[in-house]
C-alpha atoms as a PDB file:
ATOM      1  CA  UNK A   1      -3.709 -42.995  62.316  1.00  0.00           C
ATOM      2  CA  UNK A   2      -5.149 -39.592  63.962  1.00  0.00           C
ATOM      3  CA  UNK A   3      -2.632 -37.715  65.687  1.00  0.00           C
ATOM      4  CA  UNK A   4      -3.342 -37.008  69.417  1.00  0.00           C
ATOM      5  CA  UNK A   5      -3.275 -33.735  71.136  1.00  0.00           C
ATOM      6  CA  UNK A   6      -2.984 -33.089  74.941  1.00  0.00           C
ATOM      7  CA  UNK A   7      -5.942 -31.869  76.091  1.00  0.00           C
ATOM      8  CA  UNK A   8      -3.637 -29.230  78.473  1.00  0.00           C
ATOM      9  CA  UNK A   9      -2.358 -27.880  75.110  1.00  0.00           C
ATOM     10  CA  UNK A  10      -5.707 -27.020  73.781  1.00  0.00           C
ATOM     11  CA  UNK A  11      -7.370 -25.850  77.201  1.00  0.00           C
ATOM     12  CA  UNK A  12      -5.026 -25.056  80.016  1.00  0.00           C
ATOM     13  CA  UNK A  13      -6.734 -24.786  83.522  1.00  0.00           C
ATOM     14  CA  UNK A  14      -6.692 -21.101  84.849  1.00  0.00           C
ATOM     15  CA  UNK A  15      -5.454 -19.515  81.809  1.00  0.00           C
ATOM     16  CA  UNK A  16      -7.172 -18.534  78.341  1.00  0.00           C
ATOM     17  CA  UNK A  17      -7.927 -21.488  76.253  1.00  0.00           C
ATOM     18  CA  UNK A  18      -5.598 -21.977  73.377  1.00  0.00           C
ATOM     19  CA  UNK A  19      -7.070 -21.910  70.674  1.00  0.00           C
ATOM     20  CA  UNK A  20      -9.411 -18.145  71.726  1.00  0.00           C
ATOM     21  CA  UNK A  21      -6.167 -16.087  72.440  1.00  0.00           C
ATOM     22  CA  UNK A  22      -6.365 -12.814  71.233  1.00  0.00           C
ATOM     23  CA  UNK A  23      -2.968 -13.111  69.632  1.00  0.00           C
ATOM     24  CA  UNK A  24      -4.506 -16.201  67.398  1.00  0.00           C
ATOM     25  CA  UNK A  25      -7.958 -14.267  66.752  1.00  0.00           C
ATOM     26  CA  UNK A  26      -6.598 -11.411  64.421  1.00  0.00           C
ATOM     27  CA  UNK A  27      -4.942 -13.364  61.502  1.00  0.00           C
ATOM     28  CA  UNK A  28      -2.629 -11.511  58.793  1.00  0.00           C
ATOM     29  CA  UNK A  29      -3.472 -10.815  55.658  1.00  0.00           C
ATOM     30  CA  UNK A  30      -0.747 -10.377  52.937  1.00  0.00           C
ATOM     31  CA  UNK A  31      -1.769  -7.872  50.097  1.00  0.00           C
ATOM     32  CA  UNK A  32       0.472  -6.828  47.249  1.00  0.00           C
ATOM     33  CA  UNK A  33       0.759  -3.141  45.912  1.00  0.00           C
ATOM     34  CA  UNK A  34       1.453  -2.514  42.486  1.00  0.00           C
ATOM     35  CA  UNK A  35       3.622   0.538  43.185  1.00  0.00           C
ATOM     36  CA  UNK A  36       5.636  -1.201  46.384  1.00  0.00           C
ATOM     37  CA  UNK A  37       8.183  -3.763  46.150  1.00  0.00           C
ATOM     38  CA  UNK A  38       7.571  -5.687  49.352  1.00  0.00           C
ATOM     39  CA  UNK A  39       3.842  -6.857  49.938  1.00  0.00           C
ATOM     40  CA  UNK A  40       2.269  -5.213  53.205  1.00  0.00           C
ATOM     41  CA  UNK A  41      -0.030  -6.881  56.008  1.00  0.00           C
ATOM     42  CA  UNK A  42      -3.829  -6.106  56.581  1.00  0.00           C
ATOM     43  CA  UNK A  43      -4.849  -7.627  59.563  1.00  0.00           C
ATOM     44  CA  UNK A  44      -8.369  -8.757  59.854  1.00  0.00           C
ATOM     45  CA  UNK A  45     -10.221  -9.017  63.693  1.00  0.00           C
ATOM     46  CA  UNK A  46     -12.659 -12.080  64.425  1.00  0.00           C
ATOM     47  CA  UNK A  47     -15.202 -11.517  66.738  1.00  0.00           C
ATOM     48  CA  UNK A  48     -15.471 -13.911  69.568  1.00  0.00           C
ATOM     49  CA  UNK A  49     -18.350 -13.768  72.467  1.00  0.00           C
ATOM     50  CA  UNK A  50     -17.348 -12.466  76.013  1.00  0.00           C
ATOM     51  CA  UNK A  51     -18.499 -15.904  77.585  1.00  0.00           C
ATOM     52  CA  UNK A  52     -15.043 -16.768  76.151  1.00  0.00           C
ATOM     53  CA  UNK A  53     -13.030 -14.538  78.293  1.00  0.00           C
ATOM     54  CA  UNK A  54     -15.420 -15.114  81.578  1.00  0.00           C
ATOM     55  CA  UNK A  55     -13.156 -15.783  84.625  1.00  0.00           C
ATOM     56  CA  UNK A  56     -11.417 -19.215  85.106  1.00  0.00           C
ATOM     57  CA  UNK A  57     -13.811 -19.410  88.445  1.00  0.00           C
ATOM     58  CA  UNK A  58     -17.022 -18.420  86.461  1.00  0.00           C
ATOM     59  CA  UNK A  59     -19.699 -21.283  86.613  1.00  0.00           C
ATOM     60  CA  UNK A  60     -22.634 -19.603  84.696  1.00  0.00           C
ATOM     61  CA  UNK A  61     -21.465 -20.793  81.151  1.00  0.00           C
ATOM     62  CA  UNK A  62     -20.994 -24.173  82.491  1.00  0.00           C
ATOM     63  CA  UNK A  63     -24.357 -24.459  84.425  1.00  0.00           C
ATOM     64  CA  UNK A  64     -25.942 -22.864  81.413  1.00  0.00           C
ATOM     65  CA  UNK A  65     -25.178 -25.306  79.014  1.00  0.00           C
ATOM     66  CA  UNK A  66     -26.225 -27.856  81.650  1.00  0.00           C
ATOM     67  CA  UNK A  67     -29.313 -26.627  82.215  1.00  0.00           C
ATOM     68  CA  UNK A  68     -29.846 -26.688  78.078  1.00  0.00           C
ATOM     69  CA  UNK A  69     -28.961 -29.958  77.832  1.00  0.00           C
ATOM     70  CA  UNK A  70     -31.716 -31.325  80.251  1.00  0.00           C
ATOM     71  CA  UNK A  71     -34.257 -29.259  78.873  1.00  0.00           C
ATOM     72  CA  UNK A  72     -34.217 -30.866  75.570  1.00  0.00           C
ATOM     73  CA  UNK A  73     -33.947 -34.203  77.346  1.00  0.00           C
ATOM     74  CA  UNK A  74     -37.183 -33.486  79.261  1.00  0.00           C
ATOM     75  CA  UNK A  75     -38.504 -32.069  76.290  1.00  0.00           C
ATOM     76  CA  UNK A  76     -37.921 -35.508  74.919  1.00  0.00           C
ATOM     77  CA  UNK A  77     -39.828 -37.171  77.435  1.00  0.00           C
ATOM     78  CA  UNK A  78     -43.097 -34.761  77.886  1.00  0.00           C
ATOM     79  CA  UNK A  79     -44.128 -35.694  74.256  1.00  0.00           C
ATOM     80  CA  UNK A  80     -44.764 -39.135  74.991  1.00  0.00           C
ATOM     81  CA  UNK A  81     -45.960 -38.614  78.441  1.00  0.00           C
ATOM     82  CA  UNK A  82     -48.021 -36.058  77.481  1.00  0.00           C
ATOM     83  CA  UNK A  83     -49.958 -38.172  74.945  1.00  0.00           C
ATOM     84  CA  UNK A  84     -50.230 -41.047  77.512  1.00  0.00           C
ATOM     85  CA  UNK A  85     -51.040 -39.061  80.537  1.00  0.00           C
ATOM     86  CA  UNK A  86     -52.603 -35.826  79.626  1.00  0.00           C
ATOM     87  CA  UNK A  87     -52.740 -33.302  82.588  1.00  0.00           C
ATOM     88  CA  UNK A  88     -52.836 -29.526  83.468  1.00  0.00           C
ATOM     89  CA  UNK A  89     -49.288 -30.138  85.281  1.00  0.00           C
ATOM     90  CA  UNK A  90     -48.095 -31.753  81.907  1.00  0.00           C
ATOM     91  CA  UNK A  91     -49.877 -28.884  80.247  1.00  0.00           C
ATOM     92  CA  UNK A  92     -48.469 -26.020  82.031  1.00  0.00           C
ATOM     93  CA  UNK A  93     -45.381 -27.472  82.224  1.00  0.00           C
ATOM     94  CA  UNK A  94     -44.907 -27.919  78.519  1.00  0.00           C
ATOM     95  CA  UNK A  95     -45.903 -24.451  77.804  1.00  0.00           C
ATOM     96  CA  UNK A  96     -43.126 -23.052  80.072  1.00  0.00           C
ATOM     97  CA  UNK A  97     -40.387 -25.928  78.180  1.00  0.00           C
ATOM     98  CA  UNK A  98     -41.018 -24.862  75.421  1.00  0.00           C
ATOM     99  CA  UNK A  99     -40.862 -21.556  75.596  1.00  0.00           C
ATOM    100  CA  UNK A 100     -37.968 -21.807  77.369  1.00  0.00           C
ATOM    101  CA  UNK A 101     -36.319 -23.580  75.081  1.00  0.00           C
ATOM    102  CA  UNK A 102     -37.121 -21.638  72.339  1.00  0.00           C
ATOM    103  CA  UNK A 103     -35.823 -18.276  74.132  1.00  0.00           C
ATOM    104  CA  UNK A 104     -32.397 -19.672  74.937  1.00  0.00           C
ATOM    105  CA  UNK A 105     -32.242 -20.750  71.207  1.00  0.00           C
ATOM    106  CA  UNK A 106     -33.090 -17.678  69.466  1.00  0.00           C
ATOM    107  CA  UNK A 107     -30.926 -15.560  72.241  1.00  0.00           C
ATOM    108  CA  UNK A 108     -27.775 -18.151  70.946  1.00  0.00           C
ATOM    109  CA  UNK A 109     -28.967 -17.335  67.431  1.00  0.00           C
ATOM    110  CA  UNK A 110     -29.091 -13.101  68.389  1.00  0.00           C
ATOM    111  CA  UNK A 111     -25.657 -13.620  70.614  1.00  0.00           C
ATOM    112  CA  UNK A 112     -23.711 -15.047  66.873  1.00  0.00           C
ATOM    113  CA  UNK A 113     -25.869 -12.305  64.210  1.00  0.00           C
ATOM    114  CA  UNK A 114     -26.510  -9.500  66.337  1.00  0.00           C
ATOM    115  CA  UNK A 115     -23.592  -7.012  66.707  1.00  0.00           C
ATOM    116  CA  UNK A 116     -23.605  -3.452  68.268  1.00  0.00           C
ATOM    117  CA  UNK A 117     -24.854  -2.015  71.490  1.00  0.00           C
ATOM    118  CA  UNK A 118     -28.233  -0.697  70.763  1.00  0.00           C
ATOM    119  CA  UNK A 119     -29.159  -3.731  68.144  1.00  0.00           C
ATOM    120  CA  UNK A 120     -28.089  -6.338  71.051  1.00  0.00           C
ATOM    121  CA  UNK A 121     -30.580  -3.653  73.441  1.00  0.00           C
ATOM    122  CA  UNK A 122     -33.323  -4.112  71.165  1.00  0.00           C
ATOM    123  CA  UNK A 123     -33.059  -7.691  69.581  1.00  0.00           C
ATOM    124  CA  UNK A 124     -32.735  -8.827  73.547  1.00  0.00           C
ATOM    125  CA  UNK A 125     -35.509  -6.831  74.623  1.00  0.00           C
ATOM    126  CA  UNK A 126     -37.816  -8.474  71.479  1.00  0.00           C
ATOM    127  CA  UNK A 127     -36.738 -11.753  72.178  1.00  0.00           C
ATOM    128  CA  UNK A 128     -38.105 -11.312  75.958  1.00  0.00           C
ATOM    129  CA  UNK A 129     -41.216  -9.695  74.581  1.00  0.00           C
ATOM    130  CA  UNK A 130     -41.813 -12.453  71.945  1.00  0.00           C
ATOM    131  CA  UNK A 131     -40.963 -14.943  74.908  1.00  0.00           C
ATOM    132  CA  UNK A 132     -43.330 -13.690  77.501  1.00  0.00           C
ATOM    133  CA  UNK A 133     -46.027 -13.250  75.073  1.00  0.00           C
ATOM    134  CA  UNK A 134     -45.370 -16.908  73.522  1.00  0.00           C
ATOM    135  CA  UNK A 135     -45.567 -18.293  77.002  1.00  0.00           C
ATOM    136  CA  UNK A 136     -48.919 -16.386  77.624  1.00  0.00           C
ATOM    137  CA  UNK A 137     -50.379 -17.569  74.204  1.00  0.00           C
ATOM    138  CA  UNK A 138     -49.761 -21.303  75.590  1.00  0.00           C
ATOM    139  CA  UNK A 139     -51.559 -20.878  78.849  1.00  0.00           C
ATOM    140  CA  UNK A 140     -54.229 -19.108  77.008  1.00  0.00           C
ATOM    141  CA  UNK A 141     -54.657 -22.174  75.199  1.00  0.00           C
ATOM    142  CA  UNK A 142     -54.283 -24.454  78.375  1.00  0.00           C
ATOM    143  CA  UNK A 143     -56.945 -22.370  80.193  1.00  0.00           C
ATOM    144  CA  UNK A 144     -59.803 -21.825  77.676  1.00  0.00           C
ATOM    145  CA  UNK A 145     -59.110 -24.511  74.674  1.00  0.00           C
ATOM    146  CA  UNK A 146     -58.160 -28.130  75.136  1.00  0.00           C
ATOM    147  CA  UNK A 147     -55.048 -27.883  76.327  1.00  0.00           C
ATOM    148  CA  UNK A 148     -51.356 -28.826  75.031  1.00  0.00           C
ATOM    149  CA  UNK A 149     -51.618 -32.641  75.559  1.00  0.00           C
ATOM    150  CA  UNK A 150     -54.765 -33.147  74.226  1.00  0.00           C
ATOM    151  CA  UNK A 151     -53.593 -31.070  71.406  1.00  0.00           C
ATOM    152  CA  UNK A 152     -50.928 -33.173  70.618  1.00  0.00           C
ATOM    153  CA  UNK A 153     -53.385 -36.464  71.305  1.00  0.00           C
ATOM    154  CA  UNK A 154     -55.622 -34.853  68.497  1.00  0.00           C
ATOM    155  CA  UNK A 155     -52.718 -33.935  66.254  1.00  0.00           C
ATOM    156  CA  UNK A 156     -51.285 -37.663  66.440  1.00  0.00           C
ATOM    157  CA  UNK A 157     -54.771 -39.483  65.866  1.00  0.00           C
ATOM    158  CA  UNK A 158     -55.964 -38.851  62.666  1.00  0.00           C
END
């Protein structure tokens, strides 16, 4: 049988989660010395994110991961709708979904690899740069080509 754990044990309301105290994040390390008698500690640091130590009041995280969520649902739902209803709203839409959706899942990929101040600076600032000129590609293409539904229409027909 699985054992149970109270939830308040893992995540206690207006204090630090459990399990992300700084006490618990730097874990010892026992290394023996060939000269010394008594082994010595190293003591290695994990990094964790700053959305981990956010205020107990802070909604952003919380709304952010919302938001995610819903995106991908509708994401879901435009491919379909797109191919059965093809429109310039559908089109224009899509373009800024998925762009979207791909900036807030490279910046989650850049927010766990990336580490120092001026690599964060410059990874961030590439990601909007990529992002902005993504999204301009896609209207580009909704504007002067066939558009992102139709695309897709072509793409599923032969």
């Amino acid at each position: 049988m699985a054992a149970i754990v109270r939830l308040s044990s893992v995540c206690r309301r207006g204090v630090k989660p459990l399990f992300y105290q700084s006490t618990l994040l730097a874990r010892p390390l026992v290394v023996p010395y060939k000269n010394q008698e008594q082994p010595y500690q190293l003591t290695a640091r994990i990094h964790s994110s700053q959305a981990l130590y956010a205020g107990s009041g802070s909604k952003a995280a919380s709304l952010h991961w919302t938001a995610e969520r819903v995106l991908s649902i509708l994401l879901l739902a435009m491919g379909p709708v797109a191919y059965f209803n093809p429109s310039p709203v559908i089109d224009y839409s899509l373009a800024a979904a998925l762009t979207l959706h791909g900036h807030w899942g490279i910046g989650q990929v850049l927010t766990d690899y990336v580490h120092g101040d001026k690599k964060i600076k410059m990874a961030n600032r590439s990601l909007f740069l990529v992002s902005t000129i993504t999204f301009a590609g896609l209207c580009y293409f909704n504007y002067n080509d066939v558009g992102i539904c139709k695309a897709i229409a072509l793409l599923w027909s032969k």
